[in-house]
N, C-alpha and C. Protein backbone atom coordinates (compact mmCIF):
# COMPACT_ATOMS: atom_id res chain seq x y z
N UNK A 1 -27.64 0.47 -4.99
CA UNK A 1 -26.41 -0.23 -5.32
C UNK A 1 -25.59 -0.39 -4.04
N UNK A 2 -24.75 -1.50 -3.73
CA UNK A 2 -24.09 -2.24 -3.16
C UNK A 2 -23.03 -1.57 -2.71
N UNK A 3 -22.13 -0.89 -1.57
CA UNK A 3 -21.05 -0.43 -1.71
C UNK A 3 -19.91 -1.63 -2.38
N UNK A 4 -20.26 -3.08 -2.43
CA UNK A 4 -19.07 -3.82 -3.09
C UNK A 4 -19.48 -3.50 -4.98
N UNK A 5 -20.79 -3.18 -4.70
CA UNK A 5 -20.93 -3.12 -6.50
C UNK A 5 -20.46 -2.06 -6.81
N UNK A 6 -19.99 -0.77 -6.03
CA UNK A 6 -19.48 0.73 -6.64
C UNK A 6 -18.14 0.56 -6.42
N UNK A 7 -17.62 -0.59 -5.55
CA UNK A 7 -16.32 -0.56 -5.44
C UNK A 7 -15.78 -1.58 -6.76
N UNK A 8 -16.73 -2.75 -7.05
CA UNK A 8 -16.41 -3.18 -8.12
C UNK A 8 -16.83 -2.32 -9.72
N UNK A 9 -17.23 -1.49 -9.95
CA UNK A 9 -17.64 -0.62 -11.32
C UNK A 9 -16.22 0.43 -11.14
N UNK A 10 -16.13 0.99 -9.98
CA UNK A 10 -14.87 1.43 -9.65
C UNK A 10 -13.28 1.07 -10.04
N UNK A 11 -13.18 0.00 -9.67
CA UNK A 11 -12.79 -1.34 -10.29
C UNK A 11 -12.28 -0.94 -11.48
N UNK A 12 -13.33 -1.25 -12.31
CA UNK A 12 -13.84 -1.74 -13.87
C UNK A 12 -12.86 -0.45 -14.46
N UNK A 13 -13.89 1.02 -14.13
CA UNK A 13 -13.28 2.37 -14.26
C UNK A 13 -12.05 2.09 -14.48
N UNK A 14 -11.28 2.58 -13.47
CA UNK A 14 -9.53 2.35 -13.40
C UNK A 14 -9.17 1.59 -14.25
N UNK A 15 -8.95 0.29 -14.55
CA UNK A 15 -8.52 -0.57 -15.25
C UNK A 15 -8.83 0.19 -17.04
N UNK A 16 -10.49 0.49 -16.99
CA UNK A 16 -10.44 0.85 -18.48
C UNK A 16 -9.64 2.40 -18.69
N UNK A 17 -9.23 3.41 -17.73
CA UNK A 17 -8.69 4.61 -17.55
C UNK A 17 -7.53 4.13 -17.63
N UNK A 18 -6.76 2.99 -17.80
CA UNK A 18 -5.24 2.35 -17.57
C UNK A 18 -5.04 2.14 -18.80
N UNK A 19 -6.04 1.35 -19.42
CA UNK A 19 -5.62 0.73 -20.70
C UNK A 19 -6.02 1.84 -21.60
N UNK A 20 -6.94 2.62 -21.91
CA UNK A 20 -7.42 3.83 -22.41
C UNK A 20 -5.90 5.07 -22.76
N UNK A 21 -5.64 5.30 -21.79
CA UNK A 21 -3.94 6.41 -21.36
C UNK A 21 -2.97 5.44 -21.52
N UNK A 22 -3.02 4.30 -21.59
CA UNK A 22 -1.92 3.73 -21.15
C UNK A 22 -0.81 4.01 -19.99
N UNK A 23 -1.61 3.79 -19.00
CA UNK A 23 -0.95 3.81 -18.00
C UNK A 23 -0.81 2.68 -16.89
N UNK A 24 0.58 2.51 -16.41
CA UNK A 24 0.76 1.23 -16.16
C UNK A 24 0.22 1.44 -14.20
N UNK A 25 -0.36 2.95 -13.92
CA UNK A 25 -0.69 2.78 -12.37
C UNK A 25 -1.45 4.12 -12.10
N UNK A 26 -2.59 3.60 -11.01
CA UNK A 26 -3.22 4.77 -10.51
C UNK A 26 -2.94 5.17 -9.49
N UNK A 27 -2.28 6.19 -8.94
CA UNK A 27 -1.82 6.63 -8.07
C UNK A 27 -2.91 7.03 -6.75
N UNK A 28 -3.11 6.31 -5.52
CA UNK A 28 -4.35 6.49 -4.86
C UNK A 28 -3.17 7.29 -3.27
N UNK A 29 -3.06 8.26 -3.17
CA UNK A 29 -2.89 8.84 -2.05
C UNK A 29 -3.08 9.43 -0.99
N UNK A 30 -2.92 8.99 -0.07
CA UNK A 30 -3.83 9.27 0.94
C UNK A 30 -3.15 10.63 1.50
N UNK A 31 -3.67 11.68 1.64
CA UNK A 31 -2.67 12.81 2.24
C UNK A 31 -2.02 12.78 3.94
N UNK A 32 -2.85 12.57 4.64
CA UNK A 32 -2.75 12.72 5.85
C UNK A 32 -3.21 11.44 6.56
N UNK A 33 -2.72 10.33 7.36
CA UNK A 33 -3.57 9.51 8.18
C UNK A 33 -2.17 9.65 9.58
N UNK A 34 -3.12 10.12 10.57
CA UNK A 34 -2.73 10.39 11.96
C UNK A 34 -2.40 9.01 12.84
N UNK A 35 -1.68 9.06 13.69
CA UNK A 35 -1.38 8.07 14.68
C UNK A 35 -2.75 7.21 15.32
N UNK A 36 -3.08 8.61 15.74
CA UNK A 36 -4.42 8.49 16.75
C UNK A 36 -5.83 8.55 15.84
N UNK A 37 -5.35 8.03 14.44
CA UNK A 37 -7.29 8.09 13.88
C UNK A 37 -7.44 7.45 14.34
N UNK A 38 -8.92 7.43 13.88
CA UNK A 38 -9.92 5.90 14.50
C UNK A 38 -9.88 4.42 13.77
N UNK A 39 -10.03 3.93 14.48
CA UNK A 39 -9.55 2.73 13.96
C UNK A 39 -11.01 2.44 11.90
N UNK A 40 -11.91 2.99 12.50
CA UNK A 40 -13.16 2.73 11.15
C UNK A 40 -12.35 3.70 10.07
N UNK A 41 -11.43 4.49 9.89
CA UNK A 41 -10.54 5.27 9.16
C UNK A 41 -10.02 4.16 8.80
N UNK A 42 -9.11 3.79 9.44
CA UNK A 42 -7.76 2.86 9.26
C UNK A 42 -8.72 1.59 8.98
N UNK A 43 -9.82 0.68 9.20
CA UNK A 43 -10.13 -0.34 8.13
C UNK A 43 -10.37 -0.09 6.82
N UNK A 44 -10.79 1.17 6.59
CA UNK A 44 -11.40 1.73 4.93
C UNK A 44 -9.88 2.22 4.39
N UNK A 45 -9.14 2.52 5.01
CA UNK A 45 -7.90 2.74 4.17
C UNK A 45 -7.33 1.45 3.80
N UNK A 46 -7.31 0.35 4.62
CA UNK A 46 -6.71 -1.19 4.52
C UNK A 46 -7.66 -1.67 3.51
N UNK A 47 -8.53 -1.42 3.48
CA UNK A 47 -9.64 -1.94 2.40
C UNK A 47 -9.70 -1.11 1.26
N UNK A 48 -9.48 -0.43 1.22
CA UNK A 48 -8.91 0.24 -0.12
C UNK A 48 -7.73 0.05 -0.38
N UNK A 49 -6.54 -0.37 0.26
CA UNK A 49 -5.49 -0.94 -0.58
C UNK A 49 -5.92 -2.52 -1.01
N UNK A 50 -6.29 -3.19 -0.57
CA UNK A 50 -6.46 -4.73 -0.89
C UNK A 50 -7.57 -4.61 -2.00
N UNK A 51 -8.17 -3.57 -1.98
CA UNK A 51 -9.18 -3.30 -3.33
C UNK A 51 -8.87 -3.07 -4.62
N UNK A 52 -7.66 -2.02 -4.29
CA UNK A 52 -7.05 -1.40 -5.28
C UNK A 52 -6.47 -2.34 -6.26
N UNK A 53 -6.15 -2.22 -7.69
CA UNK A 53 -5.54 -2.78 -8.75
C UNK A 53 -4.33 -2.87 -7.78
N UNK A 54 -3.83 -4.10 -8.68
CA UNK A 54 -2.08 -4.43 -8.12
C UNK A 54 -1.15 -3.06 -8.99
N UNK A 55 -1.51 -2.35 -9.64
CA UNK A 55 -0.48 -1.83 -10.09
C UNK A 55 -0.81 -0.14 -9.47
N UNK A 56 -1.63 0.17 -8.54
CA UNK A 56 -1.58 1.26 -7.60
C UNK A 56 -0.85 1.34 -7.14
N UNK A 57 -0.32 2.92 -6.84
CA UNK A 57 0.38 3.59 -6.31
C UNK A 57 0.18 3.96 -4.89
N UNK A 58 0.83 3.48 -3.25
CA UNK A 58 0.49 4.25 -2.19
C UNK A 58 1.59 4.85 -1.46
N UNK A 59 1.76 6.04 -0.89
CA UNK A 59 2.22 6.76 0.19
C UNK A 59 3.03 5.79 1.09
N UNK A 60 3.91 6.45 1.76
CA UNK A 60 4.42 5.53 2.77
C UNK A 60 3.58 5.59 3.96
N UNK A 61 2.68 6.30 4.12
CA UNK A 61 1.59 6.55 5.36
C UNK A 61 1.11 4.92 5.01
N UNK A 62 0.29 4.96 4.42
CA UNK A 62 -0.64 3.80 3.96
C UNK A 62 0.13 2.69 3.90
N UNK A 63 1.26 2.24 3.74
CA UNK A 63 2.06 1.05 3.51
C UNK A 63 2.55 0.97 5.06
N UNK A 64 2.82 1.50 5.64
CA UNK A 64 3.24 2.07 7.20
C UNK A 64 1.87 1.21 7.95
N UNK A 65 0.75 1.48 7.80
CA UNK A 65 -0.48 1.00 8.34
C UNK A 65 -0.48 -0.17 7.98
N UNK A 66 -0.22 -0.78 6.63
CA UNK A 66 -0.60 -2.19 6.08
C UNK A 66 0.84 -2.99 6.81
N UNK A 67 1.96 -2.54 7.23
CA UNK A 67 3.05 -3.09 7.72
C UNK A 67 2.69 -3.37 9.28
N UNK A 68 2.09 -2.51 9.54
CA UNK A 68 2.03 -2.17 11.40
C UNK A 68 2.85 -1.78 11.85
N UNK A 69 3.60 -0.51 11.06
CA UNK A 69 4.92 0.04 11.47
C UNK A 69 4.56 1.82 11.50
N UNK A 70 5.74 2.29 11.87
CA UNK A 70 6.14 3.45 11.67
C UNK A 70 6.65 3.91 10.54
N UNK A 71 6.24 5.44 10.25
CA UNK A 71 6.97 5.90 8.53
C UNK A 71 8.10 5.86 9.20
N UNK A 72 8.31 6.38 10.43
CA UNK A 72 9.98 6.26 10.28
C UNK A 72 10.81 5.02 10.17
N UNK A 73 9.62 3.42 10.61
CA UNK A 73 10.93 2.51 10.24
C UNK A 73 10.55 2.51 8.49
N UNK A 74 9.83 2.89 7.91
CA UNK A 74 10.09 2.81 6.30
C UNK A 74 10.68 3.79 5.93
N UNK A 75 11.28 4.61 6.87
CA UNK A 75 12.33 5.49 6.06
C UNK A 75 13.45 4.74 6.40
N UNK A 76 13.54 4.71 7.38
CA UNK A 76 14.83 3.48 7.92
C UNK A 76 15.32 2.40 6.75
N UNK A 77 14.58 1.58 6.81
CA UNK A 77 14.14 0.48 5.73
C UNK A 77 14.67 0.85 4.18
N UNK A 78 14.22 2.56 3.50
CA UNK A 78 14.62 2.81 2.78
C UNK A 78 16.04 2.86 2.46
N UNK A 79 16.59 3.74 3.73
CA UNK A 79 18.06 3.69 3.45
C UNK A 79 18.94 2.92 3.75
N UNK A 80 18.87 1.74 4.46
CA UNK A 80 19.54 0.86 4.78
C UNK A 80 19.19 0.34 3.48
N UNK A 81 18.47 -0.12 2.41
CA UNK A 81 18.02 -0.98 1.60
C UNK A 81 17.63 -2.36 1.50
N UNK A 82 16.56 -2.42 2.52
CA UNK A 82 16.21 -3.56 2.75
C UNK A 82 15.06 -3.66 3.65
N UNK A 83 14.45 -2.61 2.97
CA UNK A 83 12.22 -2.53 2.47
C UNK A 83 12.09 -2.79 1.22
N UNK A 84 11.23 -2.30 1.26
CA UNK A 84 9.76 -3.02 -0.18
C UNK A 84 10.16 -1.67 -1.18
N UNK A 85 10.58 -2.69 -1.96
CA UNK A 85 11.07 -1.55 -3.61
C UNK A 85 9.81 -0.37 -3.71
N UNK A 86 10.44 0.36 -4.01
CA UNK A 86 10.04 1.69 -4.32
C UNK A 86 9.57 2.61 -5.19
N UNK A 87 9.10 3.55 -5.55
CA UNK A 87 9.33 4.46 -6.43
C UNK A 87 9.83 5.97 -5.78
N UNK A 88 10.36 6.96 -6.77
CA UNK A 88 10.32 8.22 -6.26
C UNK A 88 10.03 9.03 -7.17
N UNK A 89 8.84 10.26 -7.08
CA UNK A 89 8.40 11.11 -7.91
C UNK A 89 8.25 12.45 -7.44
N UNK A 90 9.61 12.73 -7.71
CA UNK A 90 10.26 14.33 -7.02
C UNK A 90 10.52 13.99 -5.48
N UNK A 91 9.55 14.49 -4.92
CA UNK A 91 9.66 14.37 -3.25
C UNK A 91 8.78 13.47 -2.85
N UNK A 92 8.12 12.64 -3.78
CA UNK A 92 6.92 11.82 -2.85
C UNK A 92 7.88 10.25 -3.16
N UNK A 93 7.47 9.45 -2.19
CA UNK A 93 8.20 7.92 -2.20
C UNK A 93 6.79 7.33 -2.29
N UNK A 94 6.64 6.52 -3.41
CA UNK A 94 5.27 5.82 -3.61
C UNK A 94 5.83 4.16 -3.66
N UNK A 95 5.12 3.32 -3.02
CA UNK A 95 4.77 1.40 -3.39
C UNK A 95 4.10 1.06 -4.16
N UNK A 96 4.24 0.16 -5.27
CA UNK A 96 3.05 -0.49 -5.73
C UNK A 96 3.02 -1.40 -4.79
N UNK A 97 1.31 -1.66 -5.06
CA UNK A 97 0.42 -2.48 -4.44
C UNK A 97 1.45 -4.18 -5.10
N UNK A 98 1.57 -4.39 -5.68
CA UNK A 98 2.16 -5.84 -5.90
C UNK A 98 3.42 -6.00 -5.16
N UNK A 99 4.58 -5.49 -5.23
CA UNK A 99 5.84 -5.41 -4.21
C UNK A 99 5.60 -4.91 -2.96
N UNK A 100 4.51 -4.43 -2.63
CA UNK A 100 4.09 -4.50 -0.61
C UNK A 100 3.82 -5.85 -1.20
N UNK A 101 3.13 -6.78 -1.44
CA UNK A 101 2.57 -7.99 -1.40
C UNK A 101 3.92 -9.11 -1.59
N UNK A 102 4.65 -8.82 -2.69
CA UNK A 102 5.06 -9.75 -2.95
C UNK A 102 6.43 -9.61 -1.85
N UNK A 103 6.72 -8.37 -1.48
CA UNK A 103 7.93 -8.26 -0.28
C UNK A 103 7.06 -8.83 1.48
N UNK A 104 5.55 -8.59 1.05
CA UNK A 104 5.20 -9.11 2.74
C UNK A 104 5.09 -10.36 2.59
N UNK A 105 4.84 -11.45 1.68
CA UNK A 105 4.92 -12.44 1.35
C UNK A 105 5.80 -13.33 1.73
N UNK A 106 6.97 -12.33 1.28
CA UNK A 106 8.60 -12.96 1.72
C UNK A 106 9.15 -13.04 2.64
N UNK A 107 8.05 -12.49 3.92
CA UNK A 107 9.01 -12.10 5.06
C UNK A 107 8.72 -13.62 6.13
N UNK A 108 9.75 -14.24 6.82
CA UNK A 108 9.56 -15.19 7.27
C UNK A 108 8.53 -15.37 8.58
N UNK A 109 8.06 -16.21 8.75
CA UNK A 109 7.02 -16.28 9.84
C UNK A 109 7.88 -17.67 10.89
N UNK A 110 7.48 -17.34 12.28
CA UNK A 110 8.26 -17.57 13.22
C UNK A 110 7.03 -18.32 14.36
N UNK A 111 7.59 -19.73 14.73
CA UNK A 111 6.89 -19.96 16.01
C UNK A 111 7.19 -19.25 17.73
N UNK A 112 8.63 -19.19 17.28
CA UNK A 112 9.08 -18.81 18.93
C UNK A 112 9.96 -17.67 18.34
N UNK A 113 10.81 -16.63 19.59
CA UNK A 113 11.43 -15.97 19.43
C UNK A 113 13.11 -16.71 18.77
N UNK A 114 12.99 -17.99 19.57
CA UNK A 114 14.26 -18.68 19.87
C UNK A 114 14.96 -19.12 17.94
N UNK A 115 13.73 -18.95 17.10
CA UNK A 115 14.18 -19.23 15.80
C UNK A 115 14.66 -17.97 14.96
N UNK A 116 14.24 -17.01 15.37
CA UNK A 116 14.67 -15.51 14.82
C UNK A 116 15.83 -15.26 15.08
N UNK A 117 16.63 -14.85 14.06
CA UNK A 117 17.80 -13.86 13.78
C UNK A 117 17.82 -12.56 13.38
């Protein structure tokens, strides 16, 4: 079998574990991803969010990587209020996968510096 066919039965799983519990998200967290991993780390983590159901749950590590930023500007971001909506569950700050998308979506794209504000 295919690693896209275990990622798609995988897939399948979750979705029927969603509707089964009724639950509206699978929480996929990554514990630890370092500055200095390797970059074959950091494509399988990017490829597991774009894999993931839209209604997954990720870390600010992992949203940090899919931004090309720092957790600290998404903590920044947080408290100023004006990042990618949120959740909070006790001490952890989780994204769904659809508001990273639909907030990176929104963000304007620029030919020159001279048009940015």
């Amino acid at each position: 079998m295919s690693l896209e066919d275990e990622i798609v039965k995988l897939k399948e799983s979750i979705d029927r574990l969603c509707e089964k519990f009724n639950l509206d998200y699978i929480l996929l967290d990554r514990k630890e991803i370092k500055n200095n991993s390797d970059l074959s780390e950091q494509n399988k983590i990017i490829k597991e969010f774009y894999d993931s159901p839209d209604k997954a749950l990720f870390n600010e590590k992992v949203i940090a990587l899919i931004r090309g930023c720092s957790v600290a500007l998404m903590q920044r971001d947080r408290w100023a209020g004006n990042g990618i909506p949120f959740k909070k569950m006790g001490n952890k700050v989780l994204y769904c996968k659809a508001d990273v998308i639909k907030w990176l979506s929104s963000q304007k794209s620029f030919n020159s510096t001279k048009g940015y504000k």
